[in-house]
Structure formats: structure tokens, C-alpha cells
C-alpha atoms as a PDB file:
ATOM      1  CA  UNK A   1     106.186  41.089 -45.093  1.00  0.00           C
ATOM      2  CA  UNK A   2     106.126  37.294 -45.028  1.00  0.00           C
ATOM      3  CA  UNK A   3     108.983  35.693 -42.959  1.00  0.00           C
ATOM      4  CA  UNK A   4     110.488  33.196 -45.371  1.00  0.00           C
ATOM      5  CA  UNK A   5     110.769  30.538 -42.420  1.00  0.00           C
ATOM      6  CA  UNK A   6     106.979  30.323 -42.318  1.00  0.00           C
ATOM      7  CA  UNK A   7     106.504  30.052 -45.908  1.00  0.00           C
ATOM      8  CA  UNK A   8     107.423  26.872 -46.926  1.00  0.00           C
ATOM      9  CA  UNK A   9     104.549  24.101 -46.705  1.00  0.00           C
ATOM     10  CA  UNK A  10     105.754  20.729 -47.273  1.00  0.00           C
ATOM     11  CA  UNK A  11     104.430  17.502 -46.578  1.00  0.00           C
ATOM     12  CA  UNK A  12     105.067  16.911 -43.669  1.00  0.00           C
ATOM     13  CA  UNK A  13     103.567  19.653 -42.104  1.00  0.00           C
ATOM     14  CA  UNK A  14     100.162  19.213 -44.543  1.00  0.00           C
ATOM     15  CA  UNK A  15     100.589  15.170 -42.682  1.00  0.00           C
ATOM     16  CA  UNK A  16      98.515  15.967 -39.364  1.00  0.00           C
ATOM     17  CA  UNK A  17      95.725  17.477 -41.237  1.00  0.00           C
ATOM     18  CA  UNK A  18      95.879  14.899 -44.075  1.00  0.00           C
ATOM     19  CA  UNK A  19      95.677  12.229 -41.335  1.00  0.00           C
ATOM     20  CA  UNK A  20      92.468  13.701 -39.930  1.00  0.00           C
ATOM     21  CA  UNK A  21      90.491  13.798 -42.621  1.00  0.00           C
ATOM     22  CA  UNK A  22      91.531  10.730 -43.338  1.00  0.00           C
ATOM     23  CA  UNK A  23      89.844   9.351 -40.177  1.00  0.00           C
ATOM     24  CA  UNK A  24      86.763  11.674 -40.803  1.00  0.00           C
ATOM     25  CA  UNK A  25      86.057  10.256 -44.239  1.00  0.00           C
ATOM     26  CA  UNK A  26      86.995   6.866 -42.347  1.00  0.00           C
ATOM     27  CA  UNK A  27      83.681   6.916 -39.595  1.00  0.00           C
ATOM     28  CA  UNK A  28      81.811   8.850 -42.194  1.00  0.00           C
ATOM     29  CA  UNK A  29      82.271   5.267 -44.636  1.00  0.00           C
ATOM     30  CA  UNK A  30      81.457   3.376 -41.646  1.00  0.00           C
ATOM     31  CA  UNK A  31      78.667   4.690 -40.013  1.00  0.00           C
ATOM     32  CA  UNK A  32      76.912   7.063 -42.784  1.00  0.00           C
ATOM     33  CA  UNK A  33      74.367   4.899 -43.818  1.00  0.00           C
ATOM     34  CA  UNK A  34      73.352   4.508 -40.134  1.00  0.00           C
ATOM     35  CA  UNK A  35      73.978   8.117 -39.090  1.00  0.00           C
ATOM     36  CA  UNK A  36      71.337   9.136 -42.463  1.00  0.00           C
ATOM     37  CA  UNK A  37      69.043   6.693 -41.228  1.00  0.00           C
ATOM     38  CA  UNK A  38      68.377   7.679 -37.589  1.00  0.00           C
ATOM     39  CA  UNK A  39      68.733  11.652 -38.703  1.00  0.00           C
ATOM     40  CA  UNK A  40      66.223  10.619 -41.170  1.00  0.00           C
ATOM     41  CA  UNK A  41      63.742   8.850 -38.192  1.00  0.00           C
ATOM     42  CA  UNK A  42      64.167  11.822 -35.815  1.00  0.00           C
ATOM     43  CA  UNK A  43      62.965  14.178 -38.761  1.00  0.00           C
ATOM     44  CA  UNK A  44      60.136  11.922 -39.544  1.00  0.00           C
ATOM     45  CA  UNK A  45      59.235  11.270 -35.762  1.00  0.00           C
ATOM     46  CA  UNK A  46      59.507  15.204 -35.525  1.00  0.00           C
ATOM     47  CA  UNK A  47      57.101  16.202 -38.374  1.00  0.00           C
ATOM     48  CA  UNK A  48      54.417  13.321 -36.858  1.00  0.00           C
ATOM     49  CA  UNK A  49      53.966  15.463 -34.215  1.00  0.00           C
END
């Protein structure tokens, strides 16, 4: 059975993870463009060879 004390998700305990990928989606707005464009010169450089 469930114990009724660990049942309950409110917000504050959903906050930590909330916070996180809120920073994720925060370097991925950032630095995306630039993180696409070198993945996409290492693929290149890799297929040239």
C-alpha cells in the first residue's frame, strides 16, 4: 500500500525540478544555435574524411 505521507505532491516539492529545467531550457536558448553549429562542423569534417 501507498503511505499517505508520501503521496501528496505539491509545489513545492515539484520547485527543485521545475528550477532545473528551467536553467536547461535557459543554456539551451543561449547557446543552441552555437552548440547546432559546431555539432553540425564535426559531422561535416567527419564525413570529409
Amino acid at each position: 500500500m501507498i503511505d499517505p505521507l508520501f503521496s501528496y505532491i505539491g509545489p513545492e516539492t515539484m520547485l527543485p525540478l521545475s528550477s532545473v529545467v528551467a536553467g536547461a531550457a535557459g543554456v539551451v536558448m543561449m547557446f543552441g544555435r552555437t552548440i547546432t553549429r559546431g555539432i553540425g562542423r564535426i559531422l561535416r569534417r567527419s564525413r570529409e574524411l
